[in-house]
N, C-alpha and C. Protein backbone atom coordinates (compact mmCIF):
# COMPACT_ATOMS: atom_id res chain seq x y z
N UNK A 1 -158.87 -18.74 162.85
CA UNK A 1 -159.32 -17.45 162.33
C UNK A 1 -158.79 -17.29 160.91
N UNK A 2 -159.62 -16.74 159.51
CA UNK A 2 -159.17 -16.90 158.34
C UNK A 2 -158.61 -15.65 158.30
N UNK A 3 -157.59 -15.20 156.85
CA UNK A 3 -156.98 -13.77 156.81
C UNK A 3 -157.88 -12.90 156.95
N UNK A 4 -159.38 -12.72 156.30
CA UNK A 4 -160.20 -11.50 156.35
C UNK A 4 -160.13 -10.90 158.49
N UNK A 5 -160.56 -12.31 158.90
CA UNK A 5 -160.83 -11.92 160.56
C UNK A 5 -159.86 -11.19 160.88
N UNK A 6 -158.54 -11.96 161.02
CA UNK A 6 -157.52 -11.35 161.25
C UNK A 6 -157.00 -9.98 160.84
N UNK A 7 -157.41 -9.54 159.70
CA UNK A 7 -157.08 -8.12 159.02
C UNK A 7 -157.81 -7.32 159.72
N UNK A 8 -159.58 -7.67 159.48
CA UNK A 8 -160.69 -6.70 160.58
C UNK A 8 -159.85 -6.64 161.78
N UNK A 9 -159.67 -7.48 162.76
CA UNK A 9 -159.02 -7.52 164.32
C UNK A 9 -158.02 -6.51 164.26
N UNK A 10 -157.08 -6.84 163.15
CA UNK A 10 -155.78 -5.62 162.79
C UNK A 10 -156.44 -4.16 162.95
N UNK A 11 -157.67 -3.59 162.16
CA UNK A 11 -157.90 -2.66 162.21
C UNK A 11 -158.55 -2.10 163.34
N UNK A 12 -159.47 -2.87 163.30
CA UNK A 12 -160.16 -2.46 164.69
C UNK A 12 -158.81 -2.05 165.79
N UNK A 13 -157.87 -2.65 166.18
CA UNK A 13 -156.72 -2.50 166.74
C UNK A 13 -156.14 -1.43 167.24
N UNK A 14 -156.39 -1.09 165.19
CA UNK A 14 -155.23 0.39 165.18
C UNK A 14 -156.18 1.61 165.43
N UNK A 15 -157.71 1.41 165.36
CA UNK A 15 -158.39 2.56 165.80
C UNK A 15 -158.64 2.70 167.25
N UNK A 16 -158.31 1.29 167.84
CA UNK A 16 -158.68 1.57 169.40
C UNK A 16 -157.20 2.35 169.83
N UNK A 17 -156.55 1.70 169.31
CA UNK A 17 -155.00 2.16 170.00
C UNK A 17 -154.74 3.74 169.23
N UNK A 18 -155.22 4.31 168.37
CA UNK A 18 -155.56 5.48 167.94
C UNK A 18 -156.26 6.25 169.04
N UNK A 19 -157.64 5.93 169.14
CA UNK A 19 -158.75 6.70 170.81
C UNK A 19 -157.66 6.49 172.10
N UNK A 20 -156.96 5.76 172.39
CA UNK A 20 -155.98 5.58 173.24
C UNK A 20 -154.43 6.36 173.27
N UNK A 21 -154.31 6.97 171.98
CA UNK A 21 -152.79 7.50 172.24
C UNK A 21 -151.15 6.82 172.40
N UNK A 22 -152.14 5.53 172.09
CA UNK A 22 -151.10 4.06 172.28
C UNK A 22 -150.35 4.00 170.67
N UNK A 23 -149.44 4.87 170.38
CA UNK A 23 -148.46 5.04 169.41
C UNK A 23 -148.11 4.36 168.94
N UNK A 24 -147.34 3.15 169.64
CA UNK A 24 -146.96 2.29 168.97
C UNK A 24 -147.85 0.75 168.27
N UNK A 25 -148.80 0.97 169.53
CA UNK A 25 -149.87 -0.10 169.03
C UNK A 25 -150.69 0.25 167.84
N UNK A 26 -150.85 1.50 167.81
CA UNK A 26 -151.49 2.08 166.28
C UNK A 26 -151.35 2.09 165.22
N UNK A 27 -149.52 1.96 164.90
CA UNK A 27 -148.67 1.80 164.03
C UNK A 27 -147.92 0.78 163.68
N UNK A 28 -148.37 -0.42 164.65
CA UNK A 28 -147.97 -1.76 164.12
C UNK A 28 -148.77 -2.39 163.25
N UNK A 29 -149.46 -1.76 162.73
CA UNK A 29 -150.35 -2.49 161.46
C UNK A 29 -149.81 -1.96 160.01
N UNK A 30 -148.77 -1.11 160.28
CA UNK A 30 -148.45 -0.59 159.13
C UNK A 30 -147.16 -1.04 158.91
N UNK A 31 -146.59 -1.56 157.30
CA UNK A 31 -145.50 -2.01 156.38
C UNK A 31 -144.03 -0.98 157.13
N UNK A 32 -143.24 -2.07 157.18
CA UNK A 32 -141.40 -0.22 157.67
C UNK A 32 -141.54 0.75 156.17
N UNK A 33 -141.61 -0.01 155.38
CA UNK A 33 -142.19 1.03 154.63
C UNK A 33 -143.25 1.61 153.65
N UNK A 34 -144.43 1.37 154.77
CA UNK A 34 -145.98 1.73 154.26
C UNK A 34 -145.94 3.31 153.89
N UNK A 35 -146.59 3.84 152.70
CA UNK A 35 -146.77 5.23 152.73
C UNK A 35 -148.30 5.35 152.76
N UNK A 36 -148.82 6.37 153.15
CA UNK A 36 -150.01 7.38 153.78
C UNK A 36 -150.03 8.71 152.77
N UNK A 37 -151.11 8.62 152.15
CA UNK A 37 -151.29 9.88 151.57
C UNK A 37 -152.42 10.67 151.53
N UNK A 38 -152.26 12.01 151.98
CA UNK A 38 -153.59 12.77 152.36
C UNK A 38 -153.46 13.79 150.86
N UNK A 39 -154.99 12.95 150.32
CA UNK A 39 -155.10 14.01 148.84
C UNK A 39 -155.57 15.18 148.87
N UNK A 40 -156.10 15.57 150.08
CA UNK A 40 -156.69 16.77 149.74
C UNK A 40 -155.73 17.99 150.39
N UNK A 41 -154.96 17.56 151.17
CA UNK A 41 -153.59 18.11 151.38
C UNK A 41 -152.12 18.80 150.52
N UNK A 42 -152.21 17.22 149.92
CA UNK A 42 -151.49 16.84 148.79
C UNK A 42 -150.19 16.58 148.89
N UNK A 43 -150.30 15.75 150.55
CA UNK A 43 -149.08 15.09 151.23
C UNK A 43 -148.90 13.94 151.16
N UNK A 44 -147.48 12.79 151.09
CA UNK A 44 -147.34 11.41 151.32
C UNK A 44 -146.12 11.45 151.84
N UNK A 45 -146.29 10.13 153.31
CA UNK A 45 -145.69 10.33 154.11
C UNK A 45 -144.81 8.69 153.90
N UNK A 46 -143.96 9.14 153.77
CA UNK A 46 -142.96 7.80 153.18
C UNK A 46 -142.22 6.73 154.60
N UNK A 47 -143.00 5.58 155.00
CA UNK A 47 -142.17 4.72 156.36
C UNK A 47 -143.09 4.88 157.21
N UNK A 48 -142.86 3.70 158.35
CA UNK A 48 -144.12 3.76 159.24
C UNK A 48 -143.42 4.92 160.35
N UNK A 49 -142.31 4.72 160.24
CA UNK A 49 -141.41 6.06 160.81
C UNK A 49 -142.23 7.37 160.94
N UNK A 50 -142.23 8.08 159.17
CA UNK A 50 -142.24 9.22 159.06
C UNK A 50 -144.61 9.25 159.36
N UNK A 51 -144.70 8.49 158.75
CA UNK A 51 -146.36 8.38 159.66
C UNK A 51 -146.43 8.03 161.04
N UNK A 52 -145.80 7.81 161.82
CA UNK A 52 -145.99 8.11 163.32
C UNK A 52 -145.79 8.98 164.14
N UNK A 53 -144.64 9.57 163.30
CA UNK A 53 -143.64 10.86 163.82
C UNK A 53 -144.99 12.38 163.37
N UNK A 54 -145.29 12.14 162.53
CA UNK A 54 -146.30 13.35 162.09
C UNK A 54 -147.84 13.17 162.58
N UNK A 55 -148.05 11.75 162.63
CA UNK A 55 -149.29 12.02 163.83
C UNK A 55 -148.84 11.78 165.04
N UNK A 56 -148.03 11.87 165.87
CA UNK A 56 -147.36 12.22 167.12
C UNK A 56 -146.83 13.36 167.54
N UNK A 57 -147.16 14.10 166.77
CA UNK A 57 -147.06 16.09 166.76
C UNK A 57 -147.64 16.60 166.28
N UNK A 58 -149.25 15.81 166.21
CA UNK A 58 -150.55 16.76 165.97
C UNK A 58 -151.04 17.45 167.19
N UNK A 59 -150.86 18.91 167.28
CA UNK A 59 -151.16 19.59 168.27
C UNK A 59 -152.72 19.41 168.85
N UNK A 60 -153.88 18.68 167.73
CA UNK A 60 -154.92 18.60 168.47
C UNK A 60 -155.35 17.50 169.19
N UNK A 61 -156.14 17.97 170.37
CA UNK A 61 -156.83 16.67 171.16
C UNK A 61 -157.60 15.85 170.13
N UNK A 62 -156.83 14.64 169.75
CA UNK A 62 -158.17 13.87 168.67
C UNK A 62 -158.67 12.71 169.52
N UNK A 63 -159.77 12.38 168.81
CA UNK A 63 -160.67 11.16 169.23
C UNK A 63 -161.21 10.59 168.14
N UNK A 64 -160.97 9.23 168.03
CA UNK A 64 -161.25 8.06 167.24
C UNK A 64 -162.96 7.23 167.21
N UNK A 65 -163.74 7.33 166.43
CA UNK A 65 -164.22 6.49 166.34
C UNK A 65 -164.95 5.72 164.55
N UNK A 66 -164.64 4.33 164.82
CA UNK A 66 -164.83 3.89 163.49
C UNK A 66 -166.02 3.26 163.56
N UNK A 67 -166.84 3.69 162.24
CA UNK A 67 -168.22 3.98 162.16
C UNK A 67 -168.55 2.62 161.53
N UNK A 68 -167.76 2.05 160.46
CA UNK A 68 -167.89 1.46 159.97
C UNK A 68 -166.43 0.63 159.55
N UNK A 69 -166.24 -0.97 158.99
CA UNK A 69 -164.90 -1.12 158.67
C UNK A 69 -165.53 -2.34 157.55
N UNK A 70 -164.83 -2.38 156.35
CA UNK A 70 -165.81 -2.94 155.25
C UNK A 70 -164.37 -3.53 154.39
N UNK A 71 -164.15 -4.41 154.16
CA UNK A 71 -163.21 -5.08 153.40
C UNK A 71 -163.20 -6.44 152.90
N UNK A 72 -161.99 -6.80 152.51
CA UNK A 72 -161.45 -8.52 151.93
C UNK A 72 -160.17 -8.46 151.50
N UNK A 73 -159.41 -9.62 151.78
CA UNK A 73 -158.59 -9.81 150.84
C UNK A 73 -157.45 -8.55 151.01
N UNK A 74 -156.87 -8.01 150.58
CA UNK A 74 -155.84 -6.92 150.68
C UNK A 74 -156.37 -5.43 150.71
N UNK A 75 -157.85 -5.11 150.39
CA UNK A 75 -158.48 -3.64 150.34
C UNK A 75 -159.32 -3.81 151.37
N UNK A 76 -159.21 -2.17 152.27
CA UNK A 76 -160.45 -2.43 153.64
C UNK A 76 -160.53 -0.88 153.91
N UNK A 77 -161.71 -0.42 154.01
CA UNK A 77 -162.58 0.31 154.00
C UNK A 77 -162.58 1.09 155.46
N UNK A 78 -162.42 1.92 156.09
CA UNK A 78 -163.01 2.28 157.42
C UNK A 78 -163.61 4.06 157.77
N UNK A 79 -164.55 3.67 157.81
CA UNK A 79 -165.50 5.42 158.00
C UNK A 79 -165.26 5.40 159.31
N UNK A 80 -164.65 6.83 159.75
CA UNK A 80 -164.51 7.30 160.46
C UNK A 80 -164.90 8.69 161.28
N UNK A 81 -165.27 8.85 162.30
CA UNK A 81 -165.53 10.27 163.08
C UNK A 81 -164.27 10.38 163.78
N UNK A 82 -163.21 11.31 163.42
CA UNK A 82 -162.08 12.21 164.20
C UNK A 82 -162.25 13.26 164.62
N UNK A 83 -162.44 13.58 165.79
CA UNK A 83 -162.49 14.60 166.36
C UNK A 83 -161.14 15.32 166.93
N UNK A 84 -161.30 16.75 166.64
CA UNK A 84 -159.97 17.11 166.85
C UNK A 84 -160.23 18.53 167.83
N UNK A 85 -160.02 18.73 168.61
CA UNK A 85 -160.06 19.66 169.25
C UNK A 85 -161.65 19.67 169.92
N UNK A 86 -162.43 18.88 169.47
CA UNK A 86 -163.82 18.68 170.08
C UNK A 86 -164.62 18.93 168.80
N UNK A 87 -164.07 19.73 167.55
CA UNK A 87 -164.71 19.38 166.45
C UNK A 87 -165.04 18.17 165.33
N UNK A 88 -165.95 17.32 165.19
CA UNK A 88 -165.69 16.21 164.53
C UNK A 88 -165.42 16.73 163.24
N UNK A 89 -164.38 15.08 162.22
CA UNK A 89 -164.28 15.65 160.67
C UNK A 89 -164.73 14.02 160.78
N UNK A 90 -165.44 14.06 159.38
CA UNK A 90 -165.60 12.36 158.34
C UNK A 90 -164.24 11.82 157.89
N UNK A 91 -163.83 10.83 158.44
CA UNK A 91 -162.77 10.14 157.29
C UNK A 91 -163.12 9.05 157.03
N UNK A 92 -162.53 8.75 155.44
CA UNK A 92 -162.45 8.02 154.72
C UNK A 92 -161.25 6.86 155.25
N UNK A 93 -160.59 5.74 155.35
CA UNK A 93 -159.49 5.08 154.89
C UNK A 93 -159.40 4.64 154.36
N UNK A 94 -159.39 4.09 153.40
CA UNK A 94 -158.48 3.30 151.92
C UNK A 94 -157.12 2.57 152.43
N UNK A 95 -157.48 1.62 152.92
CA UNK A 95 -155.93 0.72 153.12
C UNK A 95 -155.43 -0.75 152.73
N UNK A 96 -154.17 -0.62 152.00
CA UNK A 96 -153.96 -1.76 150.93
C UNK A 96 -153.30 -2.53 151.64
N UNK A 97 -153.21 -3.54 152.01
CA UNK A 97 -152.94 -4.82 152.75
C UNK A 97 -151.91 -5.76 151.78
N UNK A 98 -150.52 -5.68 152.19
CA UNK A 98 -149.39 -6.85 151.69
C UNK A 98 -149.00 -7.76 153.02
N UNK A 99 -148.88 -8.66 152.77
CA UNK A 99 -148.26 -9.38 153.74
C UNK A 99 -148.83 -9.21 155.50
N UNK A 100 -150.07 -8.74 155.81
CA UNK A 100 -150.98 -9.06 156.55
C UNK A 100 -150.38 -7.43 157.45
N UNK A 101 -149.79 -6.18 156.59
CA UNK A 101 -149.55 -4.81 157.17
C UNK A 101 -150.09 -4.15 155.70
N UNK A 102 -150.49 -2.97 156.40
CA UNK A 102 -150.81 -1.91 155.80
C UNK A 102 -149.44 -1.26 154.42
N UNK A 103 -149.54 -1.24 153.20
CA UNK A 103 -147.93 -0.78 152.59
C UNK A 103 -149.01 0.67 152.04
N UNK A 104 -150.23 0.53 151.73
CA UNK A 104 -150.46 2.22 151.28
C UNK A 104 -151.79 2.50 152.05
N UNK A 105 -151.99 3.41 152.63
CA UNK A 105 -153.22 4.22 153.43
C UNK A 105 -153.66 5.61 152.25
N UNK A 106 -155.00 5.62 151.90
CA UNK A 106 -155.57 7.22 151.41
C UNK A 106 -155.91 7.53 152.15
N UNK A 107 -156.36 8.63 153.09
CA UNK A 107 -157.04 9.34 153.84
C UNK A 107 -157.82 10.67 153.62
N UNK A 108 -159.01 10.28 153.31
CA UNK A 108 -160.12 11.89 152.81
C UNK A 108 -160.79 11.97 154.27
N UNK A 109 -160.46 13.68 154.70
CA UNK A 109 -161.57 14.34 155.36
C UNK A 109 -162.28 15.05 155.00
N UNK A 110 -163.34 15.10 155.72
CA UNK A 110 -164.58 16.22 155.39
C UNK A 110 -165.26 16.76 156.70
N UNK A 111 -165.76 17.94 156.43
CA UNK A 111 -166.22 18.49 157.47
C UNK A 111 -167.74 18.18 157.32
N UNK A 112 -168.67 18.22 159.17
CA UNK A 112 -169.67 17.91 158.71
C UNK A 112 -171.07 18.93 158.42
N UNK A 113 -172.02 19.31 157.73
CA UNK A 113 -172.75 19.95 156.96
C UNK A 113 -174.40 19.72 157.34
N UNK A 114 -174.71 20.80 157.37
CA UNK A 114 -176.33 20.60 157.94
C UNK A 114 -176.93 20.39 156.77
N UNK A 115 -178.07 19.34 156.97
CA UNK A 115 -178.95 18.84 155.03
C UNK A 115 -180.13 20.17 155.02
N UNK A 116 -180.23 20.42 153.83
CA UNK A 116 -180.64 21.86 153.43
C UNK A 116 -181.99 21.24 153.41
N UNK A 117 -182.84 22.30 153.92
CA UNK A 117 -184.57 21.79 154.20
C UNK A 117 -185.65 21.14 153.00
N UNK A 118 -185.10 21.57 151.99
CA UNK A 118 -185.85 21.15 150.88
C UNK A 118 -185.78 19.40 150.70
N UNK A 119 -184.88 18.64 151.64
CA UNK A 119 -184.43 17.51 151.33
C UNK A 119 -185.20 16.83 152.78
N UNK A 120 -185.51 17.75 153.69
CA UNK A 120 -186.11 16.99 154.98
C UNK A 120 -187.31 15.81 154.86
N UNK A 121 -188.47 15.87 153.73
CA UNK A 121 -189.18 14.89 153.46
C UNK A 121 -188.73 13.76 153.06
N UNK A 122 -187.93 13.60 152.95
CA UNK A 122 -186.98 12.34 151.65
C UNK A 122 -186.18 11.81 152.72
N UNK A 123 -185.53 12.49 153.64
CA UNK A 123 -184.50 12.16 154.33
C UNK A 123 -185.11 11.59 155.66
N UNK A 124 -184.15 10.94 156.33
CA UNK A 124 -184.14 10.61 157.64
C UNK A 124 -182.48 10.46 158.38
N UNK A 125 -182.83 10.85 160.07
CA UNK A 125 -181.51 11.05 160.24
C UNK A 125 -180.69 9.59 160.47
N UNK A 126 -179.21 10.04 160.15
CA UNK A 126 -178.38 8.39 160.10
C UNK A 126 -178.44 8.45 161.98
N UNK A 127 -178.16 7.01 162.40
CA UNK A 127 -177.94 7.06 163.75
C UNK A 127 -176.53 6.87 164.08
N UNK A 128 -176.01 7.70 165.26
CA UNK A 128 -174.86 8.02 165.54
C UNK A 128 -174.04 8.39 164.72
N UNK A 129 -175.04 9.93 163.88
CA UNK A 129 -174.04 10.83 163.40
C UNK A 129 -173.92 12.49 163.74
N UNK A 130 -173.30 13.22 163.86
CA UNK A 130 -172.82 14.22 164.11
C UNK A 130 -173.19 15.26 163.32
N UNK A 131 -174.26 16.25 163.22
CA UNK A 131 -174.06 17.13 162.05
C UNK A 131 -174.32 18.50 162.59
N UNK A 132 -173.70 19.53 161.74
CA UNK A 132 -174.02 20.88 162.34
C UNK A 132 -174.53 21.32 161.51
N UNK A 133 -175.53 22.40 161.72
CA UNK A 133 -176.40 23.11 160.80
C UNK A 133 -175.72 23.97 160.32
């Protein structure tokens, strides 16, 4: 298996063991001291420590699924549907790859948005996506 396989397998990994609640399996893809930073927050979470400890006392029921996972080499891509309490959000990941672990994660959410009617001729719907009007 070449490094790219192996990195995909890594991720895929950490999102199943994410839908699972499997803590520690989620967080073995990440550097002892990988940091995580949520920009639209305008938080960074310094150690795989202090990123496990803070998504391990998220009060909501979440659910994982990765929509997409797109990378090479040390940068990899993964679109995501998180659902948190039964509401889905879009995420983004941005994760930089040293030494075959995660050392920096971005993370953008978004909420999701009904397409305004003037755009319905042009458009068609994506499959297996989530939207509210």
């Amino acid at each position: 298996m070449d490094a790219d396989s192996r990195t995909r397998a890594a991720i895929e990994q950490h999102w199943r063991a994410s839908e699972r609640g499997n803590t520690e399996a989620e967080h073995a893809i990440y550097a002892t001291d990988a940091i995580l930073d949520y920009p639209q927050s305008g938080e960074r979470f310094r150690g795989r420590a202090a990123i496990s400890a803070q998504r391990g006392r998220h009060p909501a029921d979440r659910h994982f699924i990765a929509q997409r996972i797109n990378g090479r080499a040390d940068l990899w891509v993964s679109e995501c549907i998180i659902t948190y309490d039964g509401v889905p959000s879009y995420s983004v990941s941005i994760m930089e790859f040293a030494d075959q672990h995660v050392v920096h994660e971005t993370q953008y959410f978004a909420n999701p948005f009904g397409a305004p009617t003037w755009r319905a001729a042009l458009a068609e719907p994506m499959p297996d996506r989530i939207a509210e009007a």
